[in-house]
N, C-alpha and C. Protein backbone atom coordinates (compact mmCIF):
# COMPACT_ATOMS: atom_id res chain seq x y z
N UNK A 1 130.41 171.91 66.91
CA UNK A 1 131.37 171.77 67.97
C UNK A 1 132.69 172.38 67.51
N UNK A 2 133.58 172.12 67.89
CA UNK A 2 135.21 172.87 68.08
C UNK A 2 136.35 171.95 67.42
N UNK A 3 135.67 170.66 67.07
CA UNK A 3 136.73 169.81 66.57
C UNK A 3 138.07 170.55 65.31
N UNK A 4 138.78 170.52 65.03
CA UNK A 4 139.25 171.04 63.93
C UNK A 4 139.69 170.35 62.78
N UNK A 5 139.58 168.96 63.20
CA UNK A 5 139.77 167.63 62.11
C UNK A 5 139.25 166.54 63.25
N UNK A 6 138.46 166.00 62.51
CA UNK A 6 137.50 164.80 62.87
C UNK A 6 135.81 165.05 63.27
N UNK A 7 135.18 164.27 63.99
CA UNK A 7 134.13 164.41 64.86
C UNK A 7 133.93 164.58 65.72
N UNK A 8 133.04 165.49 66.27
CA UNK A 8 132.61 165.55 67.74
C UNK A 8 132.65 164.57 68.50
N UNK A 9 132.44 164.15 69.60
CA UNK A 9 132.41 163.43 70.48
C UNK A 9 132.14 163.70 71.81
N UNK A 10 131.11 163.99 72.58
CA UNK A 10 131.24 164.34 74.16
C UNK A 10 131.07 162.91 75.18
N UNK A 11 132.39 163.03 76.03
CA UNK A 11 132.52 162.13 76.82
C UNK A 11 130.85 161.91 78.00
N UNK A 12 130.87 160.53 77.83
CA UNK A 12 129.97 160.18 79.30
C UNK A 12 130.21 159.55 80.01
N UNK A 13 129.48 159.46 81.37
CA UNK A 13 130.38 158.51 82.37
C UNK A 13 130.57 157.01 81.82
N UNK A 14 131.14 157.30 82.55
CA UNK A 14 132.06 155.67 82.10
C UNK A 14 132.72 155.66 80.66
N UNK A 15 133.02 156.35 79.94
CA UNK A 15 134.01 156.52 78.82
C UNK A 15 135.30 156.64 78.92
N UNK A 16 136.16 155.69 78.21
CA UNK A 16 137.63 155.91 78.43
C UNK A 16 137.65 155.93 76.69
N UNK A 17 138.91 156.30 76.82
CA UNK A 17 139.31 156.75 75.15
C UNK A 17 139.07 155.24 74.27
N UNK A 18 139.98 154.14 75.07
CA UNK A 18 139.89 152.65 74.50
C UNK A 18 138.48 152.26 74.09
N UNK A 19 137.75 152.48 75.11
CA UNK A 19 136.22 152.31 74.42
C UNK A 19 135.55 153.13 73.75
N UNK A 20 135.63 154.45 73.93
CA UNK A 20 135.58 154.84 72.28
C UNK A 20 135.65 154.73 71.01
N UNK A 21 137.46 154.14 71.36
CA UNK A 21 138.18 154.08 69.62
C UNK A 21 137.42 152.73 69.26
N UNK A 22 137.04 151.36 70.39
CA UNK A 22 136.63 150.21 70.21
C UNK A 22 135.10 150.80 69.22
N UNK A 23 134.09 151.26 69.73
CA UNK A 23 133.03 151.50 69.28
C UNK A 23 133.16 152.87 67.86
N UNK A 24 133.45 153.18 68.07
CA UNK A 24 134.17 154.72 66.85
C UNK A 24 134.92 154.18 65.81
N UNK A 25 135.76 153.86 66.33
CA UNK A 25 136.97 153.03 65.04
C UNK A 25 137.01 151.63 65.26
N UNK A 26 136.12 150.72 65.94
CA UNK A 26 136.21 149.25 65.60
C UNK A 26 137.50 148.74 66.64
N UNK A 27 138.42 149.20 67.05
CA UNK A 27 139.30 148.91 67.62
C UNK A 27 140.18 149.40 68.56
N UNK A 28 139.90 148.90 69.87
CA UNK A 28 140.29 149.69 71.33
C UNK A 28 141.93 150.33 71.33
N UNK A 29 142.51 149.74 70.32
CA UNK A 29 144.06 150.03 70.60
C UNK A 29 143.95 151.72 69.47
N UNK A 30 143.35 151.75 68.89
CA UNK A 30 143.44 153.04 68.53
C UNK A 30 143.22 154.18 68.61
N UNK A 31 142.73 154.02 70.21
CA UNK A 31 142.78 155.43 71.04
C UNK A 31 143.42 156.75 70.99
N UNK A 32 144.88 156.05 71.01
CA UNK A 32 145.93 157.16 70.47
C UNK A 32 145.49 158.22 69.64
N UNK A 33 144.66 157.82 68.23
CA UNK A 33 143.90 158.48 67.46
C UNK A 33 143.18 159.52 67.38
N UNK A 34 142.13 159.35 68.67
CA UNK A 34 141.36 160.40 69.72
C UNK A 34 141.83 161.41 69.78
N UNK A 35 141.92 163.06 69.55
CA UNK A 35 142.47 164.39 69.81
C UNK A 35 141.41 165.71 70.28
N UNK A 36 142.17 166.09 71.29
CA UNK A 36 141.94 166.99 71.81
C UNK A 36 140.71 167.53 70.59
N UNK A 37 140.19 168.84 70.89
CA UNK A 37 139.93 169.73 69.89
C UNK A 37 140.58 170.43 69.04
N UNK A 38 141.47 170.98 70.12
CA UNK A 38 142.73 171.82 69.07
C UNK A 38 143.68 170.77 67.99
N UNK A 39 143.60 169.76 68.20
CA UNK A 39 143.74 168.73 67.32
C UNK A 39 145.43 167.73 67.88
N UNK A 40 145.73 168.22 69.01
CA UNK A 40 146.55 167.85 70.16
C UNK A 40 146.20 166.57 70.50
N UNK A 41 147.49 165.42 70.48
CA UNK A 41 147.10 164.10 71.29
C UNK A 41 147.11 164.40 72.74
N UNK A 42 146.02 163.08 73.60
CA UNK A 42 146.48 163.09 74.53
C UNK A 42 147.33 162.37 75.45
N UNK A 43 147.97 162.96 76.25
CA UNK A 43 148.69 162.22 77.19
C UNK A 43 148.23 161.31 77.88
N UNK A 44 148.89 160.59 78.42
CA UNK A 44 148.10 159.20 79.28
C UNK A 44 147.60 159.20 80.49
N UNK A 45 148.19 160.37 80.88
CA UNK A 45 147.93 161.13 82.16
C UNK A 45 146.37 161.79 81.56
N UNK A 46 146.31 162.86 80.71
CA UNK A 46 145.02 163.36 80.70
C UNK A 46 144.10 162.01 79.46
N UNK A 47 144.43 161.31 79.04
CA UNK A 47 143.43 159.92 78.98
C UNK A 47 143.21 159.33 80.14
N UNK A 48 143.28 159.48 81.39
CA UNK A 48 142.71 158.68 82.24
C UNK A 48 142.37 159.50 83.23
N UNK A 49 141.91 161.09 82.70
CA UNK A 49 141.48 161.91 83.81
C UNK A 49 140.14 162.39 82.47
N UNK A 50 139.35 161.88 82.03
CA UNK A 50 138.59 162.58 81.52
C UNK A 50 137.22 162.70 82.04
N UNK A 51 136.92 164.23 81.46
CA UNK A 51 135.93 164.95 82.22
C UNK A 51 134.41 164.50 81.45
N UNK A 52 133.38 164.28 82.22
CA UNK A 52 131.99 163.98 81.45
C UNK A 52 131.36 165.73 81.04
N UNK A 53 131.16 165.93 80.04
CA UNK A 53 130.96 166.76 78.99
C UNK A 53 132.35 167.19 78.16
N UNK A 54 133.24 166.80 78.32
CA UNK A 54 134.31 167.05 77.75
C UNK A 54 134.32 166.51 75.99
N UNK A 55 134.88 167.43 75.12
CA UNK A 55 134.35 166.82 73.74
C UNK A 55 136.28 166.52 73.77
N UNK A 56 135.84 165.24 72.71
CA UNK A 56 137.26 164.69 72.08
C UNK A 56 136.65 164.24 70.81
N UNK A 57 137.69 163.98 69.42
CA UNK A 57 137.40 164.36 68.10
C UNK A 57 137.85 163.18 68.03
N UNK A 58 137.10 162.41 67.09
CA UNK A 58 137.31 161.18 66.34
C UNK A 58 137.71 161.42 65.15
N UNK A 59 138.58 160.24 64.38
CA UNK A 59 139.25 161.20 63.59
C UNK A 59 138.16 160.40 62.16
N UNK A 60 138.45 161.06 61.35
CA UNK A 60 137.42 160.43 59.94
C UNK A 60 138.37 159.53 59.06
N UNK A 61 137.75 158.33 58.68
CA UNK A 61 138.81 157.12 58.19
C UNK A 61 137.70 156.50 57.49
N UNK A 62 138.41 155.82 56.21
CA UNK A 62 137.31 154.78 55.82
C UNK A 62 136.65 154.35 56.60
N UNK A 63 136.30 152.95 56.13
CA UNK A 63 135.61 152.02 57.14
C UNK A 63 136.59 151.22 57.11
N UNK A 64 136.64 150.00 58.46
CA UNK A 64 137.44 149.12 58.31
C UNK A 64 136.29 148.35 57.11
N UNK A 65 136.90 147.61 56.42
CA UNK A 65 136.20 146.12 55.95
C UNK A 65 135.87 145.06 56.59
N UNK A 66 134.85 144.74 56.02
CA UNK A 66 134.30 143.01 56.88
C UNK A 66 135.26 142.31 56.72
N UNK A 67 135.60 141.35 57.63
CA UNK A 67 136.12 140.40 57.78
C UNK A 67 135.81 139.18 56.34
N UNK A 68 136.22 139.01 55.58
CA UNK A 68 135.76 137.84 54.66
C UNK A 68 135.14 136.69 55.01
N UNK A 69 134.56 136.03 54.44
CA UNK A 69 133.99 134.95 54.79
C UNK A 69 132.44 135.28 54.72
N UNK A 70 131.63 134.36 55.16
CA UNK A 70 130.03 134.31 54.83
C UNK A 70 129.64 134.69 55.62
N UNK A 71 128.76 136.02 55.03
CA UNK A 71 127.59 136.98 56.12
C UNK A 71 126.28 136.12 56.58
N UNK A 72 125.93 136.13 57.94
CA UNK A 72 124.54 135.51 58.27
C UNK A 72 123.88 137.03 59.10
N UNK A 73 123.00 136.91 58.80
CA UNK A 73 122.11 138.20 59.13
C UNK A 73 121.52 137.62 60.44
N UNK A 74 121.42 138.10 61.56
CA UNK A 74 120.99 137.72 62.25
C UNK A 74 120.28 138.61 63.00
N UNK A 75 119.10 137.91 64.23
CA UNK A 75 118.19 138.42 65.36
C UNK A 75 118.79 137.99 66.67
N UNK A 76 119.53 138.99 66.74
CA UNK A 76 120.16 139.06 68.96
C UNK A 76 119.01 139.07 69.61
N UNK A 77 119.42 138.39 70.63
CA UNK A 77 118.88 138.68 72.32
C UNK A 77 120.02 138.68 73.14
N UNK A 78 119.71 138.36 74.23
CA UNK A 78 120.70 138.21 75.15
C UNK A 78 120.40 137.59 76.44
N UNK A 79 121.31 136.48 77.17
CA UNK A 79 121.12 135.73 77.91
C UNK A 79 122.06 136.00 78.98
N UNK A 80 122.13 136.06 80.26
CA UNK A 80 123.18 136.54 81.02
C UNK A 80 123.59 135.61 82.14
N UNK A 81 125.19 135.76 82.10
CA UNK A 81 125.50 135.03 83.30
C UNK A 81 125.15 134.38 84.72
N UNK A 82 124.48 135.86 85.09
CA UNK A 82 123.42 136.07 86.59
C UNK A 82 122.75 135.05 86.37
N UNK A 83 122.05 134.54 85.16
CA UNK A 83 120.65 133.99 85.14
C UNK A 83 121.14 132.38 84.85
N UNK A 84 122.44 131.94 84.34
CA UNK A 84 122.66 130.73 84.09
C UNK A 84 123.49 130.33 85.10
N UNK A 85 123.64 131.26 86.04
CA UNK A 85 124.78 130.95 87.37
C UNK A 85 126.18 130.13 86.53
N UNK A 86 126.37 130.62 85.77
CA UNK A 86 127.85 129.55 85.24
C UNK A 86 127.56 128.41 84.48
N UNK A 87 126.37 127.98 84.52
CA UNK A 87 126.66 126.34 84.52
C UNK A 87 126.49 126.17 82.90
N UNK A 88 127.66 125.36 82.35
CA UNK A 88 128.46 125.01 81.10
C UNK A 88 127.43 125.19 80.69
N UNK A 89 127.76 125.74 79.06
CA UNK A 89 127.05 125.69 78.03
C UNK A 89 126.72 124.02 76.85
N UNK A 90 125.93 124.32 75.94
CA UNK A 90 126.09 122.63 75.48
C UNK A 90 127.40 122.16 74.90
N UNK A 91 128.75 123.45 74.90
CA UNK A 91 129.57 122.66 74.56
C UNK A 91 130.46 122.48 75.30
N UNK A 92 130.19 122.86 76.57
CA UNK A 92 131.29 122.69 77.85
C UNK A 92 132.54 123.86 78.16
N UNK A 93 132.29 124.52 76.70
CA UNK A 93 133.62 125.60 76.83
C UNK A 93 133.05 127.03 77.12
N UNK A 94 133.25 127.66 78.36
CA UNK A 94 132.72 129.03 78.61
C UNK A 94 133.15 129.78 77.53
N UNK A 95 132.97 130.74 77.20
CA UNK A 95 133.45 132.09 76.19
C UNK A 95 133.43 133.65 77.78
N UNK A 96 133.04 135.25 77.21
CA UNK A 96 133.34 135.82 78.08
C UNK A 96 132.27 136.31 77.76
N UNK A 97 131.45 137.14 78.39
CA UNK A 97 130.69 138.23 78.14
C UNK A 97 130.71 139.33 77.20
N UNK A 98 129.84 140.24 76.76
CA UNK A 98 130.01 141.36 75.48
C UNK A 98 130.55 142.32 76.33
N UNK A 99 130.78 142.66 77.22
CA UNK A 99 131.46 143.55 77.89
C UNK A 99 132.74 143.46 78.26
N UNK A 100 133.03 141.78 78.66
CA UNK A 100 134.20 141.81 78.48
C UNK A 100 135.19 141.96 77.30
N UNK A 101 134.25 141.08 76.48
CA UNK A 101 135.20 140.93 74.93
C UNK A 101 135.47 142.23 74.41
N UNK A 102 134.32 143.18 74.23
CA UNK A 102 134.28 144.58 74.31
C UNK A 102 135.59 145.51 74.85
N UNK A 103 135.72 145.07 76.27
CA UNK A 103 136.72 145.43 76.50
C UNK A 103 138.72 144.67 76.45
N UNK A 104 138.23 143.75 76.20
CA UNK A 104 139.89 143.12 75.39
C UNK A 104 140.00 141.60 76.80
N UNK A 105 139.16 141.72 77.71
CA UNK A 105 139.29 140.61 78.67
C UNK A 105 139.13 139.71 78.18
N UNK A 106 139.53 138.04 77.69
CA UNK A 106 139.76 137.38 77.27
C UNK A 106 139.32 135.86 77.94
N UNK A 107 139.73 136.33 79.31
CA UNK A 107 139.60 135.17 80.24
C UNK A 107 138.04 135.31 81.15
N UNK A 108 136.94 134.16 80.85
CA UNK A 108 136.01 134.01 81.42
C UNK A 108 135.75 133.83 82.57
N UNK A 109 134.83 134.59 83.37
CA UNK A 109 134.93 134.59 84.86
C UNK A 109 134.49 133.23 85.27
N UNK A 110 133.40 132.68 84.45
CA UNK A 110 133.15 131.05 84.76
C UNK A 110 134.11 130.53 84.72
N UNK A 111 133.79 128.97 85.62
CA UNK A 111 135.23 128.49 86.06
C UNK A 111 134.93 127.49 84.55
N UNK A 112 136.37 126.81 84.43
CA UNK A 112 136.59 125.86 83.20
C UNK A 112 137.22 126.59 82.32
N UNK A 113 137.55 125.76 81.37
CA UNK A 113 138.41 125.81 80.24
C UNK A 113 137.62 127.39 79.29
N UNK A 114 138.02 128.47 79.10
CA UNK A 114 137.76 129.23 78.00
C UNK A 114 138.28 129.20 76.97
N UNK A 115 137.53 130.31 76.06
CA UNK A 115 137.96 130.55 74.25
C UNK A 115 138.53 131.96 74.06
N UNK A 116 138.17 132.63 75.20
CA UNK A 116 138.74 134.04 74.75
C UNK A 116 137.70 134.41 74.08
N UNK A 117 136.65 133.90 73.66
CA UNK A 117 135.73 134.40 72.59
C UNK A 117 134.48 135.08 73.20
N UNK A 118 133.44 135.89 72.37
CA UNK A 118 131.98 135.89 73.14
C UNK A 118 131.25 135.02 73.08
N UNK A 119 130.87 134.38 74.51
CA UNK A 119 129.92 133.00 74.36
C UNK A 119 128.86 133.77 73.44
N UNK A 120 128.12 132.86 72.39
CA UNK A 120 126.87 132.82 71.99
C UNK A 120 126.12 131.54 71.83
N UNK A 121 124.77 131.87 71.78
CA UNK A 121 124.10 130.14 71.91
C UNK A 121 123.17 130.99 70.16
N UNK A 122 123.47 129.17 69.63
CA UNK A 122 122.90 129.73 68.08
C UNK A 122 122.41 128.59 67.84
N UNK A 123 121.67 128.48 66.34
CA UNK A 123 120.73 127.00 65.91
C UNK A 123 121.98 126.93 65.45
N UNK A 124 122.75 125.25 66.01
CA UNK A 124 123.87 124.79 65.36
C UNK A 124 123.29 123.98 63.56
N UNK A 125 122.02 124.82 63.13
CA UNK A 125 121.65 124.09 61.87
C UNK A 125 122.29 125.25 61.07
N UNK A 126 122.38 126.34 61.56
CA UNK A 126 122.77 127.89 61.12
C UNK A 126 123.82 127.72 60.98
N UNK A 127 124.44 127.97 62.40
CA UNK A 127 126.01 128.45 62.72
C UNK A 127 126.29 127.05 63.70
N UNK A 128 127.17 125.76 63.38
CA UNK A 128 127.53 124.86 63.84
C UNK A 128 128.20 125.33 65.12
N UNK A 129 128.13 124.02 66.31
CA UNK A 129 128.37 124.56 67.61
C UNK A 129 129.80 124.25 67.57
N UNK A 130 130.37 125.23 67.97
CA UNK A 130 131.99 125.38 68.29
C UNK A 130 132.62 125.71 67.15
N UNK A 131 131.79 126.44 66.26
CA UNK A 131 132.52 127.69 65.24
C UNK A 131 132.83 129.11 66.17
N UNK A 132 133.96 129.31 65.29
CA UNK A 132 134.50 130.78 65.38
C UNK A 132 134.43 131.78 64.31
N UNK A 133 133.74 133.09 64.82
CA UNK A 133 133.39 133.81 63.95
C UNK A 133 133.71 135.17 64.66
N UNK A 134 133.77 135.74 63.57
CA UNK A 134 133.70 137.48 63.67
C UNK A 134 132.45 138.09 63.80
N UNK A 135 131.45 138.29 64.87
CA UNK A 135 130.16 139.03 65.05
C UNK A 135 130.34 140.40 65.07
N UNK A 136 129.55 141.27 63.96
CA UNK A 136 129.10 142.55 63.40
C UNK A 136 128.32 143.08 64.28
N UNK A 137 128.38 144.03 65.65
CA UNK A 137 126.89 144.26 65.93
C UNK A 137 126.27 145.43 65.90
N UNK A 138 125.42 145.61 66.51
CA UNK A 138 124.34 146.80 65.43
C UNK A 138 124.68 148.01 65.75
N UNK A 139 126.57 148.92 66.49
CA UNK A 139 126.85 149.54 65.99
C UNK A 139 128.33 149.49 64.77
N UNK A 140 128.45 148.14 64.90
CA UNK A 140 129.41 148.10 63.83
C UNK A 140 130.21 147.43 64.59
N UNK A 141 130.63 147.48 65.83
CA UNK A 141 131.93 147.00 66.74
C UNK A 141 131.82 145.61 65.95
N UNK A 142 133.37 145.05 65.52
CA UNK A 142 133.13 143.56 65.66
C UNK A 142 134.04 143.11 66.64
N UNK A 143 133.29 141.95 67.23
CA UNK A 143 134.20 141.08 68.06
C UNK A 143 134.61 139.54 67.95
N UNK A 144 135.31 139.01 68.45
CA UNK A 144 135.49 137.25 68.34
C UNK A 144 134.47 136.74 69.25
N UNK A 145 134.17 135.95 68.60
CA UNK A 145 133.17 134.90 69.38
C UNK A 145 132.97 133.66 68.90
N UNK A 146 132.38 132.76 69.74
CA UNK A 146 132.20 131.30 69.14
C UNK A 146 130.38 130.99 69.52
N UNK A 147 130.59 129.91 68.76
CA UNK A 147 129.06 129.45 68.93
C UNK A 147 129.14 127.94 70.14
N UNK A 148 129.04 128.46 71.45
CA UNK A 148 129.54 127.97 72.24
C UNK A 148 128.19 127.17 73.05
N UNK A 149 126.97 127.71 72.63
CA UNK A 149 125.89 126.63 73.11
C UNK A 149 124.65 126.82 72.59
N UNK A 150 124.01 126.27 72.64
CA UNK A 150 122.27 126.11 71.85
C UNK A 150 121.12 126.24 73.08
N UNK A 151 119.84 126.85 72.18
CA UNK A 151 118.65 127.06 73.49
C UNK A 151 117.26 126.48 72.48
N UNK A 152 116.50 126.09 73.28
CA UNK A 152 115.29 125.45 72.41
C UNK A 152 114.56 126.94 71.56
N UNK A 153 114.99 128.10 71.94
CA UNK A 153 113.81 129.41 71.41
C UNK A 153 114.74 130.03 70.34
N UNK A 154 116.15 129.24 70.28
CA UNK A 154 117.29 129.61 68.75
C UNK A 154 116.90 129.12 67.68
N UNK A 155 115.92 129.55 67.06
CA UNK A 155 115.46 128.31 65.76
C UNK A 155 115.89 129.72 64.54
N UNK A 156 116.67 129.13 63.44
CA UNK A 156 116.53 129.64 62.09
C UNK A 156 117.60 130.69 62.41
N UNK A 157 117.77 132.28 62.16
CA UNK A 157 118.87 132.95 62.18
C UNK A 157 118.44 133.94 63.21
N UNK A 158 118.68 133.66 64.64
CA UNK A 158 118.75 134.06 65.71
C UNK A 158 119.97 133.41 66.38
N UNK A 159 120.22 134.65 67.64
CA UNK A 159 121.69 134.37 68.30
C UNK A 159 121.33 135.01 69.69
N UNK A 160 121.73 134.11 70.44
CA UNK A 160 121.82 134.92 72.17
C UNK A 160 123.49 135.42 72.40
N UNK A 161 123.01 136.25 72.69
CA UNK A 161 124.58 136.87 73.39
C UNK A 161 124.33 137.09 75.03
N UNK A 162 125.96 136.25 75.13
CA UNK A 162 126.15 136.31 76.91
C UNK A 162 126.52 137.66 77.44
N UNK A 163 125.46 137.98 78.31
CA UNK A 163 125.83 139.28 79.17
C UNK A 163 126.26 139.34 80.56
N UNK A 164 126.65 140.01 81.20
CA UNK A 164 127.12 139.92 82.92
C UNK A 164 125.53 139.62 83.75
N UNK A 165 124.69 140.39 83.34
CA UNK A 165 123.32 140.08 84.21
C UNK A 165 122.16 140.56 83.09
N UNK A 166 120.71 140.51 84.41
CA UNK A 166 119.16 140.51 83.21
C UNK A 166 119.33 141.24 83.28
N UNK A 167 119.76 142.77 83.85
CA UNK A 167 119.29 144.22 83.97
C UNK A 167 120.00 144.37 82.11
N UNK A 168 121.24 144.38 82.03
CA UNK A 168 122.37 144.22 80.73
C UNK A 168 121.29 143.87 79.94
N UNK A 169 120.66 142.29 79.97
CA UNK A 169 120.10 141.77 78.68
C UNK A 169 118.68 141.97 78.34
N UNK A 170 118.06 142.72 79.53
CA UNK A 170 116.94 143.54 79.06
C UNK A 170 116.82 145.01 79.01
N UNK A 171 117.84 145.65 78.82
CA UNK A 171 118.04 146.66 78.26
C UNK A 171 118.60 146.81 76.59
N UNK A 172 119.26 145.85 76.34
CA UNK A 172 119.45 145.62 75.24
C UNK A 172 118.77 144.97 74.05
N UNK A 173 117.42 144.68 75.12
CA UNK A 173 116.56 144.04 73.96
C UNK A 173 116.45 143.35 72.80
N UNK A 174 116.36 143.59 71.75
CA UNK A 174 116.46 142.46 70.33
C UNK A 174 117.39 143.60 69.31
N UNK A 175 118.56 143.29 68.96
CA UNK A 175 118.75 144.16 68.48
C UNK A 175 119.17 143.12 66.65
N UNK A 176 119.78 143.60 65.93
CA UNK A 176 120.49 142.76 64.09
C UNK A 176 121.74 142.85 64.49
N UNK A 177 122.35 141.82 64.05
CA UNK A 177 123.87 141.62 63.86
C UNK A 177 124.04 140.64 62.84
N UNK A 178 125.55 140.56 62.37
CA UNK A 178 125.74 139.91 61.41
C UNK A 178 126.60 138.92 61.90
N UNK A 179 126.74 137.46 61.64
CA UNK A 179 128.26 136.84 61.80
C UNK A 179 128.95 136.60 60.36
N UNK A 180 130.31 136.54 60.46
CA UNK A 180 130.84 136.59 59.41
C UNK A 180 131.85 135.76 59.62
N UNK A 181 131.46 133.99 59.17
CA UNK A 181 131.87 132.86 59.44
C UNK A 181 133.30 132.72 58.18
């Protein structure tokens, strides 16, 4: 490709720079980062006009580091909103979806008290219910989340993650993640 410092990158629908830098560099606020080819930032005006085949260059950086604290290796699924219609988890406190948290939304569309966090349902023998943790997932993004409810098919080091609907959580199938309590 044409980059002249960093990586390729070709935009697809539904790509904004923020979710890029979120999935690319771990963190949505570092968009700014993102450059043209010719190695030019962009304006905010042409960040929110971008074209699908359009390449933008990620720039090359360490890695961030894990978060400290204790790695649990884990087996995702995913359980979705659509399918639980809202109704409280076993610890009464909604969290938000991976799409939202993903995207920096904070506040849960279920009604009640939220965490700002990504609901997950885990064996509270694992990951105790109403911990907060940093989840690793299987492209690296980490996000906040809590262990906000339990399911009888969570046994040993498995984790459901809350999605907006089934189409979301059966496309995403079983994927590894880590929490890092």
């Amino acid at each position: 490709m044409s980059c002249i410092r960093g990586s390729s990158y070709i935009i697809k629908h539904g790509d904004l720079l923020s979710t890029i830098a979120q999935q690319q560099l771990g963190n949505k606020n570092r968009w700014r980062e993102i450059l043209k080819p010719d190695g030019a930032a962009f304006t905010e005006q042409e960040a929110s006009n971008l074209q699908v085949g359009q390449e933008v260059c990620i720039p090359i950086s360490t890695p961030v580091p894990l978060p400290s604290g204790n790695p649990i290796n884990l087996e995702a699924r995913f359980y979705s909103m659509e399918e639980t219609n809202c109704h409280p988890p076993a610890s009464g406190v909604h969290g938000v979806t991976l799409k939202a948290a993903l995207a920096g939304q904070l506040q849960s569309r279920c009604q009640g008290q939220s965490v700002g966090r990504l609901q997950c349902a885990v064996d509270p023998k694992v990951i105790p219910l109403l911990t907060n943790f940093t989840l690793v997932l299987w492209d690296g993004t980490r996000v906040p989340a809590a262990a906000l409810d339990i399911g009888t098919a969570i046994i040993g080091n498995k984790i459901d993650i809350f999605v907006d609907n089934v189409t979301e959580a059966i496309n995403l199938g079983v994927k590894s993640v880590t929490a890092i309590l």
